[in-house]
C-alpha atoms as a PDB file:
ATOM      1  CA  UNK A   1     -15.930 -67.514  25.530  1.00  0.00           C
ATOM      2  CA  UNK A   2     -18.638 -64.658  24.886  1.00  0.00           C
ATOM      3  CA  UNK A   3     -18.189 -61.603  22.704  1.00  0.00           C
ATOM      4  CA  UNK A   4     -19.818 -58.236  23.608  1.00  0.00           C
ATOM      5  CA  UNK A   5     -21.397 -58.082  20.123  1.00  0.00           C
ATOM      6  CA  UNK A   6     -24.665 -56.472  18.689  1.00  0.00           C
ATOM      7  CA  UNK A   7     -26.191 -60.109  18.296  1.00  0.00           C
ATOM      8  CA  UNK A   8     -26.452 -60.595  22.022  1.00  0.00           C
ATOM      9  CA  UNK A   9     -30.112 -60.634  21.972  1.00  0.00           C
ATOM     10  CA  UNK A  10     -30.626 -60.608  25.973  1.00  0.00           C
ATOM     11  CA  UNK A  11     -28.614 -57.340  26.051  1.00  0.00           C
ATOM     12  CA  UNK A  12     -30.807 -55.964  23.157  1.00  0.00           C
ATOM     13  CA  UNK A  13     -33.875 -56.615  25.375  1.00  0.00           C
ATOM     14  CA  UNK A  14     -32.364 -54.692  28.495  1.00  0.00           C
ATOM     15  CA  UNK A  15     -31.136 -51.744  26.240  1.00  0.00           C
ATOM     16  CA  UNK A  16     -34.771 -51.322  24.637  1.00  0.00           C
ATOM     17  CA  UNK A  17     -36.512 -52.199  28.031  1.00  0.00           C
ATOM     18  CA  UNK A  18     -33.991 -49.116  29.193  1.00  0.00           C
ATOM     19  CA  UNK A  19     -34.448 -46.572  26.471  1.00  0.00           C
ATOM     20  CA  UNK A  20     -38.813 -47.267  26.868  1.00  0.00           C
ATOM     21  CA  UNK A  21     -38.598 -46.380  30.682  1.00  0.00           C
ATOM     22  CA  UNK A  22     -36.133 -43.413  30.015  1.00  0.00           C
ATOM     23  CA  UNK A  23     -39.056 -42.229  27.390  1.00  0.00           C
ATOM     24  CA  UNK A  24     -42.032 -42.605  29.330  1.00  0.00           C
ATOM     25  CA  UNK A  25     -40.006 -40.573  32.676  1.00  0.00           C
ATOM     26  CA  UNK A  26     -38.771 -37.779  29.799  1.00  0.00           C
ATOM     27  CA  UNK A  27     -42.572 -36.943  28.790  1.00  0.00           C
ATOM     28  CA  UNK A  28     -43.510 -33.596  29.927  1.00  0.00           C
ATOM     29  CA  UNK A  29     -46.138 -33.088  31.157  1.00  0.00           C
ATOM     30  CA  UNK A  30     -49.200 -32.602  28.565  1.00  0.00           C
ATOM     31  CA  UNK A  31     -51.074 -29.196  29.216  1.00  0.00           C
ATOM     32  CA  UNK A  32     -55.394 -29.028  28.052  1.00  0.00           C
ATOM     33  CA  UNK A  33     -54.434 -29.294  24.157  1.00  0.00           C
ATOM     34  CA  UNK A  34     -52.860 -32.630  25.476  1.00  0.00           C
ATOM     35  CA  UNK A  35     -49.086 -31.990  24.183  1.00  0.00           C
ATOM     36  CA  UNK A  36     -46.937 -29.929  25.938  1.00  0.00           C
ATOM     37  CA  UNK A  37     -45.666 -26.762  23.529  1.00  0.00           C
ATOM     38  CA  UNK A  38     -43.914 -24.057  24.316  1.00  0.00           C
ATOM     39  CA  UNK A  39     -45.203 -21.067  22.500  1.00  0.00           C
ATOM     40  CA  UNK A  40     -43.686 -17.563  22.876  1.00  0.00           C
ATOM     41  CA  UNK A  41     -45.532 -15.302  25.320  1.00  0.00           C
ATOM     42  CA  UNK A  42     -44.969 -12.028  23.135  1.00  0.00           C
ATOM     43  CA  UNK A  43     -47.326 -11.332  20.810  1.00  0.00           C
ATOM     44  CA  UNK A  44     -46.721 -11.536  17.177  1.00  0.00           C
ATOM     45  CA  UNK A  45     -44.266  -8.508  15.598  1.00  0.00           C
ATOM     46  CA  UNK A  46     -47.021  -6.320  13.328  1.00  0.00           C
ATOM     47  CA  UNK A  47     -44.340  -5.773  11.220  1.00  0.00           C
ATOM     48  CA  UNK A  48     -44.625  -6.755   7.087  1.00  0.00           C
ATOM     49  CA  UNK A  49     -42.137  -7.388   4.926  1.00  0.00           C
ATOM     50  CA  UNK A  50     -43.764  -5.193   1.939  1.00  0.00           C
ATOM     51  CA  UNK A  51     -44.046  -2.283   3.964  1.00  0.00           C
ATOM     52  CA  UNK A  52     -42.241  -0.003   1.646  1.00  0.00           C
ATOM     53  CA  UNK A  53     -40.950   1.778   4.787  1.00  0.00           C
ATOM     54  CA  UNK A  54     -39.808  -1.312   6.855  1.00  0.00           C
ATOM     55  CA  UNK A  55     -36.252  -2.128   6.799  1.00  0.00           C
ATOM     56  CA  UNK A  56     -36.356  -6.351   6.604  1.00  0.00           C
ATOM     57  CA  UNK A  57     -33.616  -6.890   9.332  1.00  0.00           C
ATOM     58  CA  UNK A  58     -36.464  -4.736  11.940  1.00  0.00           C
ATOM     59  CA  UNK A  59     -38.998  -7.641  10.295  1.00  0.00           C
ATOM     60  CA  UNK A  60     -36.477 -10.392  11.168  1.00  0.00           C
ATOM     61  CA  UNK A  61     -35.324  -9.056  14.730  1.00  0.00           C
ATOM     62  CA  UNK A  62     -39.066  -8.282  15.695  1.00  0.00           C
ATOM     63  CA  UNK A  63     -39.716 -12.458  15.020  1.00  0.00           C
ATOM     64  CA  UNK A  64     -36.681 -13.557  16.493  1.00  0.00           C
ATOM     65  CA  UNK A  65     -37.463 -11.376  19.519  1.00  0.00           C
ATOM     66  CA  UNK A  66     -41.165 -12.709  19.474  1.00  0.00           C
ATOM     67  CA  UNK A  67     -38.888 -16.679  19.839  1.00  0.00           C
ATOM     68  CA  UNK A  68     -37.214 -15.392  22.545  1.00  0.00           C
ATOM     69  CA  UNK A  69     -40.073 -14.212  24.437  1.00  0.00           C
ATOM     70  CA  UNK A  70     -40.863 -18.486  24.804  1.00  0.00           C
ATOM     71  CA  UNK A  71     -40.290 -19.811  28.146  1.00  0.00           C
ATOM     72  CA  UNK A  72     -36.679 -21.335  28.347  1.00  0.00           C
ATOM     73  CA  UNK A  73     -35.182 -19.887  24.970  1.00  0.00           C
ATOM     74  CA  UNK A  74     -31.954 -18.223  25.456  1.00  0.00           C
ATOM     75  CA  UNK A  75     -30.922 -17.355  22.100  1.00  0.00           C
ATOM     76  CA  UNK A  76     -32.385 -17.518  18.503  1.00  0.00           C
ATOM     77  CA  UNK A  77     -30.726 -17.078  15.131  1.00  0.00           C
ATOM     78  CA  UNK A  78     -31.337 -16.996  11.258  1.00  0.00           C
ATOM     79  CA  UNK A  79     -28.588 -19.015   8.962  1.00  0.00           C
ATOM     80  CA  UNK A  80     -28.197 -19.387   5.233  1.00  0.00           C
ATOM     81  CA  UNK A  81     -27.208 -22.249   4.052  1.00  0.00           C
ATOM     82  CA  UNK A  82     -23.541 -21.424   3.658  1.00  0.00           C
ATOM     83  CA  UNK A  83     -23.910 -21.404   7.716  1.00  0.00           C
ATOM     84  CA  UNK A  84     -23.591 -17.442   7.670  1.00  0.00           C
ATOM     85  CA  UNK A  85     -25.799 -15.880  10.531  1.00  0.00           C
ATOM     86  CA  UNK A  86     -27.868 -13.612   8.917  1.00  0.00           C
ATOM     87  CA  UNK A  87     -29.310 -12.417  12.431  1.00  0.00           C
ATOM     88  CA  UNK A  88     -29.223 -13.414  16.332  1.00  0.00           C
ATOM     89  CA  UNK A  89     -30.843 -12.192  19.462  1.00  0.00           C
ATOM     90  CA  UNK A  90     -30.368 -13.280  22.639  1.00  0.00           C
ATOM     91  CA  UNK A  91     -27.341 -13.319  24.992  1.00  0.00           C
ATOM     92  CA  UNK A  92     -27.240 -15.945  27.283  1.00  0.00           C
ATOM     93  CA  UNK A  93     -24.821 -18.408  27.271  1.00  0.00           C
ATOM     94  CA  UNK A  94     -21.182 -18.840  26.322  1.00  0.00           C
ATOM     95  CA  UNK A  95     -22.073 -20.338  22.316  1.00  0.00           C
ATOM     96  CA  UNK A  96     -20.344 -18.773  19.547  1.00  0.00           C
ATOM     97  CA  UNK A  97     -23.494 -18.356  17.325  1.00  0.00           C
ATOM     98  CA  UNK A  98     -21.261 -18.262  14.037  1.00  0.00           C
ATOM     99  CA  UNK A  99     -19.814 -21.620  14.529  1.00  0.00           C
ATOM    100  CA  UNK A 100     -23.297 -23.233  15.640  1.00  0.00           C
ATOM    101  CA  UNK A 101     -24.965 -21.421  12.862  1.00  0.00           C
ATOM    102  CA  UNK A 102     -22.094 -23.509  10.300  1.00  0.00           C
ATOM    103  CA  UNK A 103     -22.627 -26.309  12.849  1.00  0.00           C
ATOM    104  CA  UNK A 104     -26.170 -26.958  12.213  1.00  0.00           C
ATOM    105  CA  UNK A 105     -26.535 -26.253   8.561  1.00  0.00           C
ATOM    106  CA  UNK A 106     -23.513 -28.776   8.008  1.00  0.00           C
ATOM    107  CA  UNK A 107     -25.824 -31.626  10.118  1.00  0.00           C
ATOM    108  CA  UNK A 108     -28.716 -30.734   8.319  1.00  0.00           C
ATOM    109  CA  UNK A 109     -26.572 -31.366   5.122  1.00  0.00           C
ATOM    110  CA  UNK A 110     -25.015 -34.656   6.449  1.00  0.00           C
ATOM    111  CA  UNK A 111     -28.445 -36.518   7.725  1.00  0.00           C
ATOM    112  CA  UNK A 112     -29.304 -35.647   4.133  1.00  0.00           C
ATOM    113  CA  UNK A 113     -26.619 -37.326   2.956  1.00  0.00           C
ATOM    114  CA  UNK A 114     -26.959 -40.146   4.990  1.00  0.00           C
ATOM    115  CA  UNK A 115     -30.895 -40.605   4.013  1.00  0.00           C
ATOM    116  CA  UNK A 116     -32.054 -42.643   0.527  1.00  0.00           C
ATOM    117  CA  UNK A 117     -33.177 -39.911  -1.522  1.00  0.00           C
ATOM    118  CA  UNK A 118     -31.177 -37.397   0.413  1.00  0.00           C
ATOM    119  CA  UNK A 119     -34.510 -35.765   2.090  1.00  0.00           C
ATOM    120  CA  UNK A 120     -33.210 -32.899   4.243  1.00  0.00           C
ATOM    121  CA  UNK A 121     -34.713 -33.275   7.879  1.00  0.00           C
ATOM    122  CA  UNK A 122     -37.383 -30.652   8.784  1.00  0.00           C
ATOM    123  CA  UNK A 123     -35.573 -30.209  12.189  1.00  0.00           C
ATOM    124  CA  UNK A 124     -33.389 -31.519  14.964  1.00  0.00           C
ATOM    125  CA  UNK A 125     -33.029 -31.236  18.187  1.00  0.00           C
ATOM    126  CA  UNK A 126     -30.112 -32.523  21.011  1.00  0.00           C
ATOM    127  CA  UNK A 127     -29.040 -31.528  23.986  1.00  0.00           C
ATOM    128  CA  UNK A 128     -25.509 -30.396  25.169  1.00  0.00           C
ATOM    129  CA  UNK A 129     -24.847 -30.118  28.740  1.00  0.00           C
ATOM    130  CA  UNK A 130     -27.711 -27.716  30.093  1.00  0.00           C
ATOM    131  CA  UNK A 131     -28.310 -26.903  26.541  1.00  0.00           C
ATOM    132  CA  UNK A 132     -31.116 -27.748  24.582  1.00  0.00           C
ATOM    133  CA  UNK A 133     -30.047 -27.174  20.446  1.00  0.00           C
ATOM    134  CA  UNK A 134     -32.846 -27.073  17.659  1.00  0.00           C
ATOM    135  CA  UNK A 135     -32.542 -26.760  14.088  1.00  0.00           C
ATOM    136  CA  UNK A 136     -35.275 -26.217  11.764  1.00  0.00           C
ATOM    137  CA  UNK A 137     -35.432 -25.790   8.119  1.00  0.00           C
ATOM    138  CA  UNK A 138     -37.450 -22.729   7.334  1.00  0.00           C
ATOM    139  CA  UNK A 139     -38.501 -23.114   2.981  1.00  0.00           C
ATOM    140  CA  UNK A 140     -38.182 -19.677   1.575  1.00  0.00           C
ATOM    141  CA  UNK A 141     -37.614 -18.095  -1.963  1.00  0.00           C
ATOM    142  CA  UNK A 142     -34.978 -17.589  -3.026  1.00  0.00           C
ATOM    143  CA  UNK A 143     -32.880 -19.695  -0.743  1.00  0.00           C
ATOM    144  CA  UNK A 144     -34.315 -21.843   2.520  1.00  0.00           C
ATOM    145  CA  UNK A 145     -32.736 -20.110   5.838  1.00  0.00           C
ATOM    146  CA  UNK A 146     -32.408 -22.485   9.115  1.00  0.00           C
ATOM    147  CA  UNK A 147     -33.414 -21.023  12.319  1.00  0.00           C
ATOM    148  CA  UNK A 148     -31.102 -22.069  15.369  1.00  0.00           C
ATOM    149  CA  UNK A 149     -32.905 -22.024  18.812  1.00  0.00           C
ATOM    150  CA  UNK A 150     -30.644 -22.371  21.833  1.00  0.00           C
ATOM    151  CA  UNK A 151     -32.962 -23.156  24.962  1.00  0.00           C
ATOM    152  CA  UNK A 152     -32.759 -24.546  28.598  1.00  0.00           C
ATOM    153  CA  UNK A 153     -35.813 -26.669  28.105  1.00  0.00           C
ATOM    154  CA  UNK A 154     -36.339 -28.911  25.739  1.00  0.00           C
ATOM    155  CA  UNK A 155     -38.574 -27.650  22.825  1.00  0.00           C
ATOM    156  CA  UNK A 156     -41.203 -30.074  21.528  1.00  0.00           C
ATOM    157  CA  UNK A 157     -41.635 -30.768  17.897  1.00  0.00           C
ATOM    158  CA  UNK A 158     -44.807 -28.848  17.711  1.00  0.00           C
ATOM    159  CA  UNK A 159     -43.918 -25.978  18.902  1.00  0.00           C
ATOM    160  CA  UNK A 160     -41.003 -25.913  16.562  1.00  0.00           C
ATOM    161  CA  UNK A 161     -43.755 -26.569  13.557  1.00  0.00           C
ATOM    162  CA  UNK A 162     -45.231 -23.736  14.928  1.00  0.00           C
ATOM    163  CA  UNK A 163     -42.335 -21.470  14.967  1.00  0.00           C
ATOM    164  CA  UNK A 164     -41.508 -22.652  11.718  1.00  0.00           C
ATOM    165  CA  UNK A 165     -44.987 -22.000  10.322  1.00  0.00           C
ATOM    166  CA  UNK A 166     -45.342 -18.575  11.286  1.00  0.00           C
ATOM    167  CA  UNK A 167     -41.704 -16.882  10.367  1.00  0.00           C
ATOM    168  CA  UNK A 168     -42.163 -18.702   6.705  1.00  0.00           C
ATOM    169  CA  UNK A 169     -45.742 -17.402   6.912  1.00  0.00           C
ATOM    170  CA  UNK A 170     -44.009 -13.485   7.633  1.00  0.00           C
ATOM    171  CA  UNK A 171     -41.200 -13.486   5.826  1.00  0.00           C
ATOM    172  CA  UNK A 172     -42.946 -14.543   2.764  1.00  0.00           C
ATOM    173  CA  UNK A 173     -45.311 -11.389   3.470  1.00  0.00           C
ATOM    174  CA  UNK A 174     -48.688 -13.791   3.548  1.00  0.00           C
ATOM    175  CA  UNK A 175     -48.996 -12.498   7.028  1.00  0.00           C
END
């Protein structure tokens, strides 16, 4: 008699052997920098924080319409970290951005959890349906806000460094 267990180590092979060829047909394809990252096609909001005559939602809806200006990216939000959207932009799609918004700062919370040390993740990113879903951590004073990027192409790490790099980079006024 044979079990379907986790110590079959023949079926271990095939599942690895499986998941290296699905990764090596998933790479996209590498442009002259050699990764493949999305980057918005916008240019940069002039915007600054410590204007004393800008409003900071204009600051935060310039960047978030600067995200959506990246090839693929359907919608883009800001969320504390009680989950409450502080801002969205974008339209497509049928997601109800409040719920996500509570969605991803809850996973965020619970890979924490799950980690020794309870190290937050930077970001994460999944796919649902035709959806591509990111979450990344952006580390601001007084309280870190997590930006929520619905897309219909996957987005690369890098490009979500990037993201993340520049709105911490404006909203902390360094410009």
């Amino acid at each position: 008699m044979k079990f379907d267990s986790s110590y079959d180590r023949s079926k271990a092979r095939r599942l690895v052997a499986d998941l290296q060829q699905r990764k090596s047909q998933s790479k996209l394809k590498a442009g002259a920098t050699g990764a493949a990252m999305a980057l918005p096609t916008g240019s940069m909001p002039s915007l600054d924080v410590n204007d004393p005559g800008i409003y900071r939602q204009d600051v935060i809806n310039g960047l978030l319409d600067w995200l959506l200006s990246t090839e693929g990216m359907a919608r883009v939000m800001l969320v504390d970290q009680r989950g409450l959207v502080v801002a969205e932009r974008g339209d497509q799609g049928d997601w109800d951005m409040e719920s996500l918004g509570c969605h991803m700062v809850e996973a965020m919370g619970l890979l924490s959890r799950a980690r020794e040390g309870g190290a937050c993740p930077e970001l994460i990113i999944w796919q649902n349906g035709d959806w591509w879903l990111a979450a990344v951590e952006l580390c601001l004073d007084p309280e870190s806000l997590v930006l929520g990027l619905v897309s219909t192409t996957a987005q690369m790490p890098e490009s979500l460094a990037f993201f993340r790099g520049r709105l911490v980079e404006r909203l902390r006024g360094e410009r």
